[in-house]
Protein backbone atom coordinates (compact mmCIF):
# COMPACT_ATOMS: atom_id res chain seq x y z
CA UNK A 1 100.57 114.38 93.25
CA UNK A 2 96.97 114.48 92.82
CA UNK A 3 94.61 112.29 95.43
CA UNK A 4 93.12 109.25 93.46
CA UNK A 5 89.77 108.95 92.45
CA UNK A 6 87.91 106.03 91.09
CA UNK A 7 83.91 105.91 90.37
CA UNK A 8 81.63 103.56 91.11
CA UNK A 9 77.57 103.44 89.86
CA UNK A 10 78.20 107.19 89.12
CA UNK A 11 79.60 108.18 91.95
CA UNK A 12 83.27 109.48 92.16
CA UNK A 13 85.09 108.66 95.28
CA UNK A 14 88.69 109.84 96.50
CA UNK A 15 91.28 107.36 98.35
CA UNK A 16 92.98 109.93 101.17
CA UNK A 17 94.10 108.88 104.34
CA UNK A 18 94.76 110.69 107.76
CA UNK A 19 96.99 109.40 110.53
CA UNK A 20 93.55 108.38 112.59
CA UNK A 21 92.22 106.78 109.50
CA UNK A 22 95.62 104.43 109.31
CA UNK A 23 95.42 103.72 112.97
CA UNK A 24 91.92 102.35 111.92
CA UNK A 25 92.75 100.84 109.19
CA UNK A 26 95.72 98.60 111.42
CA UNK A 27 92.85 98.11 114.38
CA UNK A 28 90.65 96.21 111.37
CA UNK A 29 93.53 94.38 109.59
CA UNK A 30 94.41 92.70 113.18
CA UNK A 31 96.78 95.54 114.68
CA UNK A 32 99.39 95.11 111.85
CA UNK A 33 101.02 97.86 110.94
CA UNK A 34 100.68 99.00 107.65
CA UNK A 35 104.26 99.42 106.77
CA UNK A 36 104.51 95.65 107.74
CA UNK A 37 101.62 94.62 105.50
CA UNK A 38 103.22 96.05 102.37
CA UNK A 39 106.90 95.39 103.13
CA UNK A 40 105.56 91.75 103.20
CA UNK A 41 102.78 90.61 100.00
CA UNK A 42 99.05 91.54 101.90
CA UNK A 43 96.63 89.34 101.45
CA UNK A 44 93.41 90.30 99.88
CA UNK A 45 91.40 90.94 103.08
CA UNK A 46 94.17 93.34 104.31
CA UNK A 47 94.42 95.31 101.18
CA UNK A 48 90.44 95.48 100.44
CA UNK A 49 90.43 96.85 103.87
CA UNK A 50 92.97 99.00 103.86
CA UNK A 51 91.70 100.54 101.05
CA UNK A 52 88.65 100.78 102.32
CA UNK A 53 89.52 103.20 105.30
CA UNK A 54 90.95 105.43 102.91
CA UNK A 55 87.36 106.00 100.57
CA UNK A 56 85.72 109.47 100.84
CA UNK A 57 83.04 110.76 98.20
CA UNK A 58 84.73 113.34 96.02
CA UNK A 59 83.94 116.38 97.52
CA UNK A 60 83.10 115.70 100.94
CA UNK A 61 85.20 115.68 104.42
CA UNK A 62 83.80 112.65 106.37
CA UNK A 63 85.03 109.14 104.98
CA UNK A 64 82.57 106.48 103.50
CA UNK A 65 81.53 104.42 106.65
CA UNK A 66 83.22 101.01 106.83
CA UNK A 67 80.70 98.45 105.59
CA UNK A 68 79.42 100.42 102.53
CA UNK A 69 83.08 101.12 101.99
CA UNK A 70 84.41 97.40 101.76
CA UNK A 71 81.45 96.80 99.04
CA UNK A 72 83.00 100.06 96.94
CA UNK A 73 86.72 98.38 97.54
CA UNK A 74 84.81 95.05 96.22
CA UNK A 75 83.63 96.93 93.39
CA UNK A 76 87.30 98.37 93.16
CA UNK A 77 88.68 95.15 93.14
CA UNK A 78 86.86 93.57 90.43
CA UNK A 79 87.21 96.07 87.76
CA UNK A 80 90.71 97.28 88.16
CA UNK A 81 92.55 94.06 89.66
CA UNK A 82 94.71 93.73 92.27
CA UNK A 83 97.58 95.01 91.43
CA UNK A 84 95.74 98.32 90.59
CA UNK A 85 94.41 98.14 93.98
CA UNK A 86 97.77 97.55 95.97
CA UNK A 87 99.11 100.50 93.62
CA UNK A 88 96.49 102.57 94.47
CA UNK A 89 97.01 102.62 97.79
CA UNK A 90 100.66 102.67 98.51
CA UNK A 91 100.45 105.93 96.20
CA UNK A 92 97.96 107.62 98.71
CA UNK A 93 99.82 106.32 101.96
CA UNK A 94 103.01 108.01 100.53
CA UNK A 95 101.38 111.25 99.41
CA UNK A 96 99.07 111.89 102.12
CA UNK A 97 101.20 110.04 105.24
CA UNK A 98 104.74 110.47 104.20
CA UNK A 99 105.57 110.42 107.82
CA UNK A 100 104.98 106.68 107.70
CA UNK A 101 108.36 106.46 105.38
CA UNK A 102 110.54 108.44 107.17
């Protein structure tokens, strides 16, 4: 499975995750984990951010830093929708942390 990439004012960005970037992701939702977020419907904030943790510039090996990436995942959100989003990022937890499922 190839990693997902999105673009944003002409910039392409890739959603990849690493087990530190999920532990940071849980630390910013609250300390929920992320398996219970999505066995359960997550609310906006938790998905935006989730997402969010996951955004790198195509390309590159450090991640987007949180507050510029939450305005991309804004972005995100508006023109692909929700669901998109949710989708989006359940597909990159299970191809790049498939240890989370087993």
């Amino acid at each position: 499975m190839a990693d997902f990439t999105f673009d944003v004012d002409g910039t392409t960005y890739e959603l990849l995750y690493a087990e530190k970037r999920v532990e940071m992701a849980e630390s910013a939702i609250g300390n929920k984990s992320i398996i219970s977020v999505f066995t359960a419907q997550p609310t906006l904030r938790e998905t935006k951010t989730i997402f969010a943790y996951g955004i790198r510039e195509s390309g590159q090996s450090a991640w987007v830093n949180p507050t510029q990436a939450i305005e991309l995942a804004g972005k995100y959100l508006q023109e692909h929708g929700y669901a998109q989003m949710i989708e989006a990022v359940s597909d990159s937890l299970m191809k790049d942390c498939g240890f989370l499922f087993q």
